[in-house]
C-alpha atoms as a PDB file:
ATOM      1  CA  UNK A   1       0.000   0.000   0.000  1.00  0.00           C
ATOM      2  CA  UNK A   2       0.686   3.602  -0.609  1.00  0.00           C
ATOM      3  CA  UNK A   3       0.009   6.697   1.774  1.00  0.00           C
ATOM      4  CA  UNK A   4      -0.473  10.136   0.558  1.00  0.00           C
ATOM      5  CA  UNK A   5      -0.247  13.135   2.590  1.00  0.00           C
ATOM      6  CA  UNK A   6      -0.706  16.400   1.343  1.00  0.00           C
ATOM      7  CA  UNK A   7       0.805  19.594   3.148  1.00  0.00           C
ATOM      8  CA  UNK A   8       0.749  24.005   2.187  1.00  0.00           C
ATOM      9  CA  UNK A   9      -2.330  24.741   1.363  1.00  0.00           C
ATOM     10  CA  UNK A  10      -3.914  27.584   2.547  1.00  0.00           C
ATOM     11  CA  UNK A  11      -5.491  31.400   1.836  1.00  0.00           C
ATOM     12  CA  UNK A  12      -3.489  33.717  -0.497  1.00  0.00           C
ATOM     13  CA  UNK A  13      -4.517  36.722  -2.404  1.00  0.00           C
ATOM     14  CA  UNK A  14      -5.296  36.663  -6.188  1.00  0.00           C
ATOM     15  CA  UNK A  15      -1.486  36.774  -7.575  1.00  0.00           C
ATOM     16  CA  UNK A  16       0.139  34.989  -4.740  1.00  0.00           C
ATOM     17  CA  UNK A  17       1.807  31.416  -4.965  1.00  0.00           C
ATOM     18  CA  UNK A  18       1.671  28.801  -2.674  1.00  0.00           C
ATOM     19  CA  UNK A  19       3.800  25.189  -2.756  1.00  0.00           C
ATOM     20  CA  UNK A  20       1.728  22.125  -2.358  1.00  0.00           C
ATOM     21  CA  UNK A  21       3.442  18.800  -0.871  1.00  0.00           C
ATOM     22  CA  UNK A  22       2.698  15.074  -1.416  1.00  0.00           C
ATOM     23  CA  UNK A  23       4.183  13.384   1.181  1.00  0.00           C
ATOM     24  CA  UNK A  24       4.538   9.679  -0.267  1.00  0.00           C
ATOM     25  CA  UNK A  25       5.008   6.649   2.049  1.00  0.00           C
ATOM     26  CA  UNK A  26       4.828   2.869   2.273  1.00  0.00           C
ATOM     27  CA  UNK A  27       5.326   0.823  -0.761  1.00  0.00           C
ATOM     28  CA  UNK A  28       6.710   3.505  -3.121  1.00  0.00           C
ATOM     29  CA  UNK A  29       8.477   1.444  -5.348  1.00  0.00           C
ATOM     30  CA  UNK A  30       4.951   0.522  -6.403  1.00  0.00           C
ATOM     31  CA  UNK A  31       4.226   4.708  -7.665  1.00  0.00           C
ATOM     32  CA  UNK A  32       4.301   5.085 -11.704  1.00  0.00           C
ATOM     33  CA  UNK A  33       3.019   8.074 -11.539  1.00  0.00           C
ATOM     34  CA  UNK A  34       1.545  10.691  -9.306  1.00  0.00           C
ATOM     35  CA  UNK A  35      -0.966  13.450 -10.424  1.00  0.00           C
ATOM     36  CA  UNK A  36      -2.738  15.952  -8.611  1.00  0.00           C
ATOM     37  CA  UNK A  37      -6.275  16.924  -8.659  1.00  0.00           C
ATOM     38  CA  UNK A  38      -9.040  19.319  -7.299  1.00  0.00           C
ATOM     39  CA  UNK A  39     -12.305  19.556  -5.960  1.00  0.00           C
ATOM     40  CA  UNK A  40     -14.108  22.890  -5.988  1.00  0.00           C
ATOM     41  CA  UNK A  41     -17.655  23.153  -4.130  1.00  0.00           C
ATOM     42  CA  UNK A  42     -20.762  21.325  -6.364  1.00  0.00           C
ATOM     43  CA  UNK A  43     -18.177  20.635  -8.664  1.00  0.00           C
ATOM     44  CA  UNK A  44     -16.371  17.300 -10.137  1.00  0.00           C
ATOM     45  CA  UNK A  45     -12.596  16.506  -9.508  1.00  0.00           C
ATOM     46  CA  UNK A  46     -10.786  17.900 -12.170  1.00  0.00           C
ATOM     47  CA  UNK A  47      -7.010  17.146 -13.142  1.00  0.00           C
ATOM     48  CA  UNK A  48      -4.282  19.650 -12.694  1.00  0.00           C
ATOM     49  CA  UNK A  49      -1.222  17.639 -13.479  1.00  0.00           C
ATOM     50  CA  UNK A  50       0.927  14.466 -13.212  1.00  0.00           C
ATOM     51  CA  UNK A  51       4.323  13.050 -13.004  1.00  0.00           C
ATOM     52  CA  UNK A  52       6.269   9.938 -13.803  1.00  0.00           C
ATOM     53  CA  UNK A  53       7.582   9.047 -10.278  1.00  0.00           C
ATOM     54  CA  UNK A  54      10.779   7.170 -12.119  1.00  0.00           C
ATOM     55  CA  UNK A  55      11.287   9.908 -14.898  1.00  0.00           C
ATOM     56  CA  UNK A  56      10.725  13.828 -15.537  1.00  0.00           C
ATOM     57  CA  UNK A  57       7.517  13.299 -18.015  1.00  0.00           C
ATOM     58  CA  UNK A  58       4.587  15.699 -16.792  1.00  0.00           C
ATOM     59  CA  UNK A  59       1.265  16.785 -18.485  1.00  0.00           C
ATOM     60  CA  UNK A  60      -0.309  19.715 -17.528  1.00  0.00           C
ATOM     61  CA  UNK A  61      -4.318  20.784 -18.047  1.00  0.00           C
ATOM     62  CA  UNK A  62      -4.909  23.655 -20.186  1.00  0.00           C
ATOM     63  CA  UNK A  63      -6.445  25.881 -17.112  1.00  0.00           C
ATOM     64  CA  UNK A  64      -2.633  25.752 -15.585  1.00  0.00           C
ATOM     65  CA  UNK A  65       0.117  25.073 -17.890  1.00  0.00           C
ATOM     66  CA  UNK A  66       2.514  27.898 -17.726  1.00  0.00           C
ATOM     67  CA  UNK A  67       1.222  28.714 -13.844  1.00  0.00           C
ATOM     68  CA  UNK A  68       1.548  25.905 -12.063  1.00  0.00           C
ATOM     69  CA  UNK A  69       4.822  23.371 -11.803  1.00  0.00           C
ATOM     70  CA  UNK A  70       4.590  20.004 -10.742  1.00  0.00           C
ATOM     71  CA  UNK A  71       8.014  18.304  -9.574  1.00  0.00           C
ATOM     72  CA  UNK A  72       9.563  15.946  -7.480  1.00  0.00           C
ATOM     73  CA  UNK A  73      12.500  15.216  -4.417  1.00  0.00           C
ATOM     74  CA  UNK A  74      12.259  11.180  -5.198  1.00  0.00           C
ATOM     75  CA  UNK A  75      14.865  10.785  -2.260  1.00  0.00           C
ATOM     76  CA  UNK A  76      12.342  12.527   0.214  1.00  0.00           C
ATOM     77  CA  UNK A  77       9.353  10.593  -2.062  1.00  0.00           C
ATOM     78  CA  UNK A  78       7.657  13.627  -2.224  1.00  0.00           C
ATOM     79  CA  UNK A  79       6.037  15.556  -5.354  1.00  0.00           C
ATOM     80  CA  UNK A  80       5.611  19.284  -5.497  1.00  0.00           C
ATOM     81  CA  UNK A  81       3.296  21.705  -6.952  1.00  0.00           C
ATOM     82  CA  UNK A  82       3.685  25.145  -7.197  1.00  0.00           C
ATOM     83  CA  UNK A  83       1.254  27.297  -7.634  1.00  0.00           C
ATOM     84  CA  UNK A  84       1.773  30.615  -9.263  1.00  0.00           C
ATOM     85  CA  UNK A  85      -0.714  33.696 -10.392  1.00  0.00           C
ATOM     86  CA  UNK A  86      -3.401  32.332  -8.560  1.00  0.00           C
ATOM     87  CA  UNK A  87      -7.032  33.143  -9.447  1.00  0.00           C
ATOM     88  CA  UNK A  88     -10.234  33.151  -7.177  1.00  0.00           C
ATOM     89  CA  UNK A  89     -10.879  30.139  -9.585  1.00  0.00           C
ATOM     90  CA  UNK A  90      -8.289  27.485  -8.359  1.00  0.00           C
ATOM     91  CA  UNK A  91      -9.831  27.607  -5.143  1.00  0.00           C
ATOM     92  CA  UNK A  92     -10.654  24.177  -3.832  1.00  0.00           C
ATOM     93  CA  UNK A  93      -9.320  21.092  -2.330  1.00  0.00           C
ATOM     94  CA  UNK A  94      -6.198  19.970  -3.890  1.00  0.00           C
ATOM     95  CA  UNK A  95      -5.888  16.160  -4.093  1.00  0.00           C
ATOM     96  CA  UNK A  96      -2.573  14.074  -4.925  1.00  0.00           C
ATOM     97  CA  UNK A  97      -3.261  10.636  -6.145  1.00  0.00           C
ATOM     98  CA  UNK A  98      -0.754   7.867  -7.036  1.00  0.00           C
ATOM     99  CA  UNK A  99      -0.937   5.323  -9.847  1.00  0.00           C
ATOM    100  CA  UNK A 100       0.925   2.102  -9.528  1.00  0.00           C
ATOM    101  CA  UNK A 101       0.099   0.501 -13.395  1.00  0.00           C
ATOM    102  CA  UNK A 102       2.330   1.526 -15.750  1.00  0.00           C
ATOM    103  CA  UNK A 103       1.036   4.288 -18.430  1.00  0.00           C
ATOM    104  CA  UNK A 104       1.048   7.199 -19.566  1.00  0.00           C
ATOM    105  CA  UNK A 105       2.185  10.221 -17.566  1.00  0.00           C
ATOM    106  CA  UNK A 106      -1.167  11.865 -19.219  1.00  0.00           C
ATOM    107  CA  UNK A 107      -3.793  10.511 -16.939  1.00  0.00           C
ATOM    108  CA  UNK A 108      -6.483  12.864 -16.438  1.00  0.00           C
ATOM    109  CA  UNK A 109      -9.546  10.594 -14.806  1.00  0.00           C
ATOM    110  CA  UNK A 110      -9.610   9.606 -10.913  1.00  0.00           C
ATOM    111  CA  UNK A 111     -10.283   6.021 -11.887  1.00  0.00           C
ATOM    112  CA  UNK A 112      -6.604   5.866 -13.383  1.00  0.00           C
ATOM    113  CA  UNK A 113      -5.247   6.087  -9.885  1.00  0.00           C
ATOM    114  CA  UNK A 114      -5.328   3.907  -7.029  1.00  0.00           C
ATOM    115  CA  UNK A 115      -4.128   5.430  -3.909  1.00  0.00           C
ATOM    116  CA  UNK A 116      -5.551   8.975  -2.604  1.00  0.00           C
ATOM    117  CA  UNK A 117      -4.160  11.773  -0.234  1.00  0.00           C
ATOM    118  CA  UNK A 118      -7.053  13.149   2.240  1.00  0.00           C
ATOM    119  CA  UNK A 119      -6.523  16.716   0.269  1.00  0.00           C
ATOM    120  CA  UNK A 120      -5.265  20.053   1.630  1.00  0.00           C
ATOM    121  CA  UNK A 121      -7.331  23.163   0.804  1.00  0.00           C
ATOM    122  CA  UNK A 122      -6.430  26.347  -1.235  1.00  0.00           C
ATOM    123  CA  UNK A 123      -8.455  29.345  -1.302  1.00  0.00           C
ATOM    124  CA  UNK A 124      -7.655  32.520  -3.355  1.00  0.00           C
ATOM    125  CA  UNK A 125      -9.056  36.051  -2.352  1.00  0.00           C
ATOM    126  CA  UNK A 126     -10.064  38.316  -4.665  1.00  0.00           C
END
């Protein structure tokens, strides 16, 4: 088994960054690849973006490429993402989820992954 633990969210002003962790622990050698996701209120989970836990391959959705960086420390097994020019609209509950089949590093749908973090919340002020 895998455990997920996310860490930084928080409340920032429109403009403002904040760093997301995903603390990974357990069987890691099992992770292909980690993504993150969110959850805004009376709306679906969405993808942001994923890694290859054994490479440098990410994907990106449209709504964050070019603001947001995902990365990784595989000797601390944890991934990163940081969050830049942040809008009222990437407020919600940011997920990280792990995958352990192998694929591709573009995996966009929650049923692609197998093991979830309990999510760490981000709002953005106006």
């Amino acid at each position: 088994q895998v455990q997920l633990v996310e860490s930084g969210g928080g409340l920032v002003q429109a403009g403002g960054s904040l760093r997301l962790s995903c603390a990974a622990s357990g069987r890691t050698f099992m992770i292909d690849t980690v993504g993150w996701f969110r959850q805004a209120p009376g709306k679906e989970r969405e993808f942001v973006a994923s890694i290859r836990w054994h490479t440098d391959s990410t994907y990106y959705a449209d709504s964050v490429k070019a603001r947001f960086t995902i990365s990784k420390d595989n000797a601390a097994n944890t991934v990163y993402l940081q969050t830049n020019s942040l809008k009222p609209e990437d407020t919600a509950v940011y997920y990280c989820a792990a995958a352990n089949r192998f694929g591709p590093v573009a995996r966009v749908t929650t049923t692609n992954y197998n093991y979830w973090g309990q999510g760490a919340q981000v709002t953005v002020s106006s």
